[in-house]
Each structure stands twice: as structure tokens, then as C-alpha cells.
PDB file of N, CA and C in Angstrom:
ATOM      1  N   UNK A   1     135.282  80.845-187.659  1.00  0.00           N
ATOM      2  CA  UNK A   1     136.271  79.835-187.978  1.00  0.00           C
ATOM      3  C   UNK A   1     135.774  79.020-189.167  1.00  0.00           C
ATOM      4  N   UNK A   2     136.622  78.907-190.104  1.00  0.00           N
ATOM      5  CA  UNK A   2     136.132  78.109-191.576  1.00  0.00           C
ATOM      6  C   UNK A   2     135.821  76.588-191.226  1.00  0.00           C
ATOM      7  N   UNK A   3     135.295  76.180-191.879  1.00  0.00           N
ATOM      8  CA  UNK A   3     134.832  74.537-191.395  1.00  0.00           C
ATOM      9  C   UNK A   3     135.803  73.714-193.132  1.00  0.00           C
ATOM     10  N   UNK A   4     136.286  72.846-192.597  1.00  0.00           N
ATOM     11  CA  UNK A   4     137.041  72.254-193.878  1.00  0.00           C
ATOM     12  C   UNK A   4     136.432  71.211-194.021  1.00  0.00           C
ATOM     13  N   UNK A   5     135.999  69.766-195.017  1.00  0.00           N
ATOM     14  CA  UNK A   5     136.192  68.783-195.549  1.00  0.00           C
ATOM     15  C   UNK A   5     137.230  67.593-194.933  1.00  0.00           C
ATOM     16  N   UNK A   6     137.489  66.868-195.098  1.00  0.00           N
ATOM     17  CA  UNK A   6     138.119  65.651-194.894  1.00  0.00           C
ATOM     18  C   UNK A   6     139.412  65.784-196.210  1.00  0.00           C
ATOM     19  N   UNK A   7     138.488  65.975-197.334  1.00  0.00           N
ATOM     20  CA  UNK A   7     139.658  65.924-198.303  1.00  0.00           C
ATOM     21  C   UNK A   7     140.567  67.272-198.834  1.00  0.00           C
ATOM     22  N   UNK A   8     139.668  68.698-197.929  1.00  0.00           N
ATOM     23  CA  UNK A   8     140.777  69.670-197.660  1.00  0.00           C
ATOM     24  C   UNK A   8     141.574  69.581-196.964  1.00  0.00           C
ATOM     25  N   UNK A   9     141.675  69.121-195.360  1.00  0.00           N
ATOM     26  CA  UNK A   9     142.550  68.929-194.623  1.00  0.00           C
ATOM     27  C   UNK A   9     143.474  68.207-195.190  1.00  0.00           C
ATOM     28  N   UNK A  10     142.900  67.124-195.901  1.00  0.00           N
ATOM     29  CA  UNK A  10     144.107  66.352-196.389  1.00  0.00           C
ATOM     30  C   UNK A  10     145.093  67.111-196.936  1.00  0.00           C
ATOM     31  N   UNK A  11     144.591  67.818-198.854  1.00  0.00           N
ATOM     32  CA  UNK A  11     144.816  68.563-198.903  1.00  0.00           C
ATOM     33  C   UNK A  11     146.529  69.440-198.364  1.00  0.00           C
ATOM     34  N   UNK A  12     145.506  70.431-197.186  1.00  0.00           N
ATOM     35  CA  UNK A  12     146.609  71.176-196.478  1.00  0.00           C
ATOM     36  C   UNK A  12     147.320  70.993-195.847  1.00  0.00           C
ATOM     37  N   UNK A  13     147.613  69.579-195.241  1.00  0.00           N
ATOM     38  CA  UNK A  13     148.134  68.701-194.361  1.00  0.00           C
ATOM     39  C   UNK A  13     149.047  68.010-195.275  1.00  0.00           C
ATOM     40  N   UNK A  14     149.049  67.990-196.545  1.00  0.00           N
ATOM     41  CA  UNK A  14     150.279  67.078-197.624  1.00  0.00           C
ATOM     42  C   UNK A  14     150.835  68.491-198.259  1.00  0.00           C
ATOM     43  N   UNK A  15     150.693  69.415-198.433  1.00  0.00           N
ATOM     44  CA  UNK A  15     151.083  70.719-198.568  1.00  0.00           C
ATOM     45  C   UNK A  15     152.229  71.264-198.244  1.00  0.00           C
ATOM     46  N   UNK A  16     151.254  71.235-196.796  1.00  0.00           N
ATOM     47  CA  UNK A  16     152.345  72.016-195.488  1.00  0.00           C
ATOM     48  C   UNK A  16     153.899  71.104-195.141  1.00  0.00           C
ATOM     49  N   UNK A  17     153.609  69.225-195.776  1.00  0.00           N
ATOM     50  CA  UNK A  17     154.466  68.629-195.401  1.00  0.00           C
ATOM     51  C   UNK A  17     154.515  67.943-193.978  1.00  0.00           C
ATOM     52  N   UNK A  18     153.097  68.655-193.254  1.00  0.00           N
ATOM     53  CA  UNK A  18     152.769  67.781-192.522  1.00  0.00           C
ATOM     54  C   UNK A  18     153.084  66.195-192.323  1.00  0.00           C
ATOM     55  N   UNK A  19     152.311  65.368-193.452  1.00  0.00           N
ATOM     56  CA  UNK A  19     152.084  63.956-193.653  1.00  0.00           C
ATOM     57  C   UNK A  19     153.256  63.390-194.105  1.00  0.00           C
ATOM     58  N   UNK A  20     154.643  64.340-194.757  1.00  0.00           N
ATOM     59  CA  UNK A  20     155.534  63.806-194.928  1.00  0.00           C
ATOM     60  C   UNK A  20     156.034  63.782-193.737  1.00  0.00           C
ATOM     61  N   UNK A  21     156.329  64.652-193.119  1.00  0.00           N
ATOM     62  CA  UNK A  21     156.894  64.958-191.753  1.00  0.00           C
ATOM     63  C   UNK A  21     156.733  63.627-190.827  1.00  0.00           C
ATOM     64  N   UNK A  22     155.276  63.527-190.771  1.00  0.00           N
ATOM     65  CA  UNK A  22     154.731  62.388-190.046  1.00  0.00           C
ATOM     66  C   UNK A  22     155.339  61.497-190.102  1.00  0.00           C
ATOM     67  N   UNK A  23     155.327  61.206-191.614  1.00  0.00           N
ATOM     68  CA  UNK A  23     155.555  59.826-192.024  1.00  0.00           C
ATOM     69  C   UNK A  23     157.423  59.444-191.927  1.00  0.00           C
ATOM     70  N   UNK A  24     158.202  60.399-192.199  1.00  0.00           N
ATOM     71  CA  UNK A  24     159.797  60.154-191.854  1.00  0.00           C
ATOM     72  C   UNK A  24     159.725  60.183-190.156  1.00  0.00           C
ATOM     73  N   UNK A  25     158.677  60.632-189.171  1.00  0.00           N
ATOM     74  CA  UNK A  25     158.658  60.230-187.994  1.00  0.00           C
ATOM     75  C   UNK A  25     158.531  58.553-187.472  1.00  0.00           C
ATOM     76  N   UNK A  26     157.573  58.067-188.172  1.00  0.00           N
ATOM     77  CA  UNK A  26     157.156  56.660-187.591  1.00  0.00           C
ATOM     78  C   UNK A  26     157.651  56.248-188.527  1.00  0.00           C
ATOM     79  N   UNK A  27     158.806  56.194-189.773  1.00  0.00           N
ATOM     80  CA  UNK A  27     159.523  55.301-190.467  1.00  0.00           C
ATOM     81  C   UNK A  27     161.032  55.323-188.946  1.00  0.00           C
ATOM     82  N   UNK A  28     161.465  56.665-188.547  1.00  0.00           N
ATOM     83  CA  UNK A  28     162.851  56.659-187.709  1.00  0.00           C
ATOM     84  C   UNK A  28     161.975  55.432-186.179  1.00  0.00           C
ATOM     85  N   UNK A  29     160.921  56.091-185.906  1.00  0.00           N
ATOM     86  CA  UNK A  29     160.312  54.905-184.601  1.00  0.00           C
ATOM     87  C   UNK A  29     160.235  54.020-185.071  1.00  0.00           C
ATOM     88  N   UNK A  30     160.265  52.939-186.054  1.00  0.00           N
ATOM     89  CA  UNK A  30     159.935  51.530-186.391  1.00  0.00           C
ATOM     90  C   UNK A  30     161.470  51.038-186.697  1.00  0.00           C
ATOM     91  N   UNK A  31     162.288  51.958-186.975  1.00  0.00           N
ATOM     92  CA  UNK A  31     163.722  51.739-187.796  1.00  0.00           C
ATOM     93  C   UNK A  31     164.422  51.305-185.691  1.00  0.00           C
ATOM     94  N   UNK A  32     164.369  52.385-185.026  1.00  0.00           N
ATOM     95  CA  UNK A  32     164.500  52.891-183.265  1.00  0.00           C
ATOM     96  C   UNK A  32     163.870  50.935-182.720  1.00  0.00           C
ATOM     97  N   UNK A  33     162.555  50.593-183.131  1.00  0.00           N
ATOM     98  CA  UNK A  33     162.006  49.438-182.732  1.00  0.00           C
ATOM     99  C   UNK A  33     162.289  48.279-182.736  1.00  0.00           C
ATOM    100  N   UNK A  34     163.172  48.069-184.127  1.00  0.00           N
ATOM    101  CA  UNK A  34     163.764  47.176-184.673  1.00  0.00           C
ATOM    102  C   UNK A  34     165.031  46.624-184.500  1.00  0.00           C
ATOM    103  N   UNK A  35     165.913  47.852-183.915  1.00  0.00           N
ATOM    104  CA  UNK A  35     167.118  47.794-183.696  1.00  0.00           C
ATOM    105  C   UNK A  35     167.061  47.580-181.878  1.00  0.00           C
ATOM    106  N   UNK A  36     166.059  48.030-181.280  1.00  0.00           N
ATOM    107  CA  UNK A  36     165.536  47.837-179.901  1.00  0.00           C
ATOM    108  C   UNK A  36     165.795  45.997-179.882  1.00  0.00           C
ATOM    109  N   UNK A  37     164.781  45.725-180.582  1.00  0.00           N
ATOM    110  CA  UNK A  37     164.530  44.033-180.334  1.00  0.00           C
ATOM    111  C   UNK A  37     165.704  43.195-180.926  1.00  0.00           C
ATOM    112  N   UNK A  38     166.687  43.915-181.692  1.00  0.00           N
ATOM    113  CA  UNK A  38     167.829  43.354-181.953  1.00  0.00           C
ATOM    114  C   UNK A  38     169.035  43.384-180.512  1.00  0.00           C
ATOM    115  N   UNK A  39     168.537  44.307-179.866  1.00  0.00           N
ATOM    116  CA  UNK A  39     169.099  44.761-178.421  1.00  0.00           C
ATOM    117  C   UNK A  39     170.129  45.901-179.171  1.00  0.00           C
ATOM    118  N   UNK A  40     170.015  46.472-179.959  1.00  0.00           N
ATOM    119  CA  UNK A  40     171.012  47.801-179.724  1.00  0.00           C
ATOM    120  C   UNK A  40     169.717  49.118-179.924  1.00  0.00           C
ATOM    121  N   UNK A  41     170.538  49.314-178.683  1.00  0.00           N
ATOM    122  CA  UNK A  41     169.895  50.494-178.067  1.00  0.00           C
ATOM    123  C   UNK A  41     170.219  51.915-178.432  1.00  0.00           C
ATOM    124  N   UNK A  42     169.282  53.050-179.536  1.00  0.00           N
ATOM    125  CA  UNK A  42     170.206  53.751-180.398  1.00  0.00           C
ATOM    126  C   UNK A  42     169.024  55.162-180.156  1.00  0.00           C
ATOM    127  N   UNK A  43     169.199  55.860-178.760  1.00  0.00           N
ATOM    128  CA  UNK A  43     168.442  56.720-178.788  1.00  0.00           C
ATOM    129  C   UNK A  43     168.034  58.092-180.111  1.00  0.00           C
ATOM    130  N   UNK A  44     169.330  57.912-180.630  1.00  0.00           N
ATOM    131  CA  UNK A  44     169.589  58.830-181.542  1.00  0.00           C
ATOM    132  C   UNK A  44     168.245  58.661-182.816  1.00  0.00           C
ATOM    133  N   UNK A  45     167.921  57.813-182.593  1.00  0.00           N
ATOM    134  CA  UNK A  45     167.186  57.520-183.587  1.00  0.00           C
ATOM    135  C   UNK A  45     165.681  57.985-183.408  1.00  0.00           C
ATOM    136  N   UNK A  46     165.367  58.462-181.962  1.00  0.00           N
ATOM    137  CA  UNK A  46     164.061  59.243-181.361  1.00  0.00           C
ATOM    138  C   UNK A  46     164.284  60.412-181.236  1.00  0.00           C
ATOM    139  N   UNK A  47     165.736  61.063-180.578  1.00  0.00           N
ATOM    140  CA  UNK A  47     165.435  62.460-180.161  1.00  0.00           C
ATOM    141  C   UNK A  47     166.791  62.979-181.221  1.00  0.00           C
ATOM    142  N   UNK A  48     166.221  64.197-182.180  1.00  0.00           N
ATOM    143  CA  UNK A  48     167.052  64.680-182.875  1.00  0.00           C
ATOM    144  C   UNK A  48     167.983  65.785-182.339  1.00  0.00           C
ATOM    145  N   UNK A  49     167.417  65.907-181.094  1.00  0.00           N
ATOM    146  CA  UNK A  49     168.245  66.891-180.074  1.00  0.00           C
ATOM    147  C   UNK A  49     169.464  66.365-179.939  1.00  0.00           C
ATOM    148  N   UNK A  50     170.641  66.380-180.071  1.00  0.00           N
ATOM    149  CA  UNK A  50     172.373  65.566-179.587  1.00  0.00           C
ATOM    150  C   UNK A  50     172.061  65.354-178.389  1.00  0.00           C
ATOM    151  N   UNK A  51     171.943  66.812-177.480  1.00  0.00           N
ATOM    152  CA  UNK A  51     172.150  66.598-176.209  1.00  0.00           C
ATOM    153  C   UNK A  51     170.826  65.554-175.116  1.00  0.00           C
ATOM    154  N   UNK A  52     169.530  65.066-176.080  1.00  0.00           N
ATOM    155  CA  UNK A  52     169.097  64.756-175.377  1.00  0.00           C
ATOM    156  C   UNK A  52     168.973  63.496-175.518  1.00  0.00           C
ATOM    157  N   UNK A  53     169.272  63.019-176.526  1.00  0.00           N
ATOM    158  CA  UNK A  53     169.611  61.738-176.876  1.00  0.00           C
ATOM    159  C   UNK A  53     171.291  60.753-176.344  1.00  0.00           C
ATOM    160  N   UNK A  54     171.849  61.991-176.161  1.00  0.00           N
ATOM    161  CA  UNK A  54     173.169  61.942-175.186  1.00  0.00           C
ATOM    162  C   UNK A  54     172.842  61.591-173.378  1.00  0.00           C
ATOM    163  N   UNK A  55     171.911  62.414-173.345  1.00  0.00           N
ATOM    164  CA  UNK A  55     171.679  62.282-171.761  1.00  0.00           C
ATOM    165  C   UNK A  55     170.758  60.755-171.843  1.00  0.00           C
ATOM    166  N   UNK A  56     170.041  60.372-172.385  1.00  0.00           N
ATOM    167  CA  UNK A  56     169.044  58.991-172.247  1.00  0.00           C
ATOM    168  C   UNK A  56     169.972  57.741-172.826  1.00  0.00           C
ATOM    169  N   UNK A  57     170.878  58.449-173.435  1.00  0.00           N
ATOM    170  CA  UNK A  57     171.980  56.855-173.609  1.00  0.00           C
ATOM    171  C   UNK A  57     172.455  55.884-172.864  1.00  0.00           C
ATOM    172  N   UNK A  58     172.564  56.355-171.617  1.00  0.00           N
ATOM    173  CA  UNK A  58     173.027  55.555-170.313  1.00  0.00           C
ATOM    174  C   UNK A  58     171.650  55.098-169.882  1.00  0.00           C
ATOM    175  N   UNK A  59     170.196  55.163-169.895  1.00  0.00           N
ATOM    176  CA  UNK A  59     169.431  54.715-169.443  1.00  0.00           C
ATOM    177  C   UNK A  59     169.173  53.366-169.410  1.00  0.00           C
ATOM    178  N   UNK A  60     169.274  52.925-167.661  1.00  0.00           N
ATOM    179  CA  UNK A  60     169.412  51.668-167.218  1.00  0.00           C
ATOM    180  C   UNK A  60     168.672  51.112-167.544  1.00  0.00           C
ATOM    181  N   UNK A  61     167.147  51.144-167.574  1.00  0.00           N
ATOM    182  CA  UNK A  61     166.235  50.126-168.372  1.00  0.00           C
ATOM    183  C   UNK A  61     166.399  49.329-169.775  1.00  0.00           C
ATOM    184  N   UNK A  62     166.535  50.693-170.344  1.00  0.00           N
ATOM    185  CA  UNK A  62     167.118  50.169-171.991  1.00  0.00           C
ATOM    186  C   UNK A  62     168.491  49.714-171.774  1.00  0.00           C
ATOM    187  N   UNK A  63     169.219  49.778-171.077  1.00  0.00           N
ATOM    188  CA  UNK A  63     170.584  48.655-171.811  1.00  0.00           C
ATOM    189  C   UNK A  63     170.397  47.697-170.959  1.00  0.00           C
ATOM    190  N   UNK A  64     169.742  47.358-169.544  1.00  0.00           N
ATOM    191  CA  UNK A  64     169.277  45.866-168.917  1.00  0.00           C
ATOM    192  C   UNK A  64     168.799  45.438-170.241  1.00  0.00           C
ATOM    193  N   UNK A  65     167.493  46.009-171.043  1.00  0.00           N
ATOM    194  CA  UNK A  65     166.833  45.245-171.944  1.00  0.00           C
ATOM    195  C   UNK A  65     167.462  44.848-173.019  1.00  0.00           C
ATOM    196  N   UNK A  66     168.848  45.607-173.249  1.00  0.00           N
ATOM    197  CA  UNK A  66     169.615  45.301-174.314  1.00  0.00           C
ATOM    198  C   UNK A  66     170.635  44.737-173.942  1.00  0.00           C
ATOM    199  N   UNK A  67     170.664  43.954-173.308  1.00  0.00           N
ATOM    200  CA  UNK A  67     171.981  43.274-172.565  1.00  0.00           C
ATOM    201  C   UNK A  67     172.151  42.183-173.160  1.00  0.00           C
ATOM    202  N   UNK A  68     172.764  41.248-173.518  1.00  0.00           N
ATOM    203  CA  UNK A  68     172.889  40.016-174.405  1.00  0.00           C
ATOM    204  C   UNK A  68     173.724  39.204-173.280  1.00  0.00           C
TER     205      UNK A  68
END
């Protein structure tokens, strides 16, 4: 097994699109966080699945917490 560097991984990890990937992940969770503490509750914004973000929409915790 090859042994890599710190600044190869990097490297192959900004390449592959990895680190972009990442990074449009925890920009949609902070965007999901924000709109949380505003109280609207917008699963869509975690699961890119329709249907599974459809099924957690009714979840009673999150709209008690988003209840105004």
C-alpha cells in the first residue's frame, strides 16, 4: 500500500472534488441550522433523497422546536 504526504492527499482529495463536495455539504448544514433557529424547519436541506426528506417532515420534535 503506497504511503502519501499530507500535501498529496490534499492534493487528491481537491481533485477528486472531494473537498468541494465537503464543503457544499457543511455550507447546506449551516444554511439547514440557521433556518432551524429561525424555527422553519426545512429537512430538504439535509437529505437530498425527496422521499426521505418527505418522510422526516412531520417529525414531532422538530416542529415542537419550531413552533412559534
Amino acid at each position: 500500500m503506497p504511503q502519501y504526504n499530507r500535501a498529496e492527499l490534499g492534493r487528491m482529495a481537491t481533485e477528486s472534488g472531494f473537498v468541494r463536495d465537503t464543503f457544499e455539504k457543511v455550507l447546506r448544514l449551516k444554511e439547514y441550522l440557521d433556518r432551524f433557529e429561525e424555527k422553519k424547519y426545512m429537512p430538504e436541506l439535509l437529505f437530498e433523497d425527496a422521499e426521505i426528506a418527505e418522510r422526516v417532515k412531520n417529525h414531532p420534535m422538530a416542529l415542537w422546536k419550531c413552533k412559534e
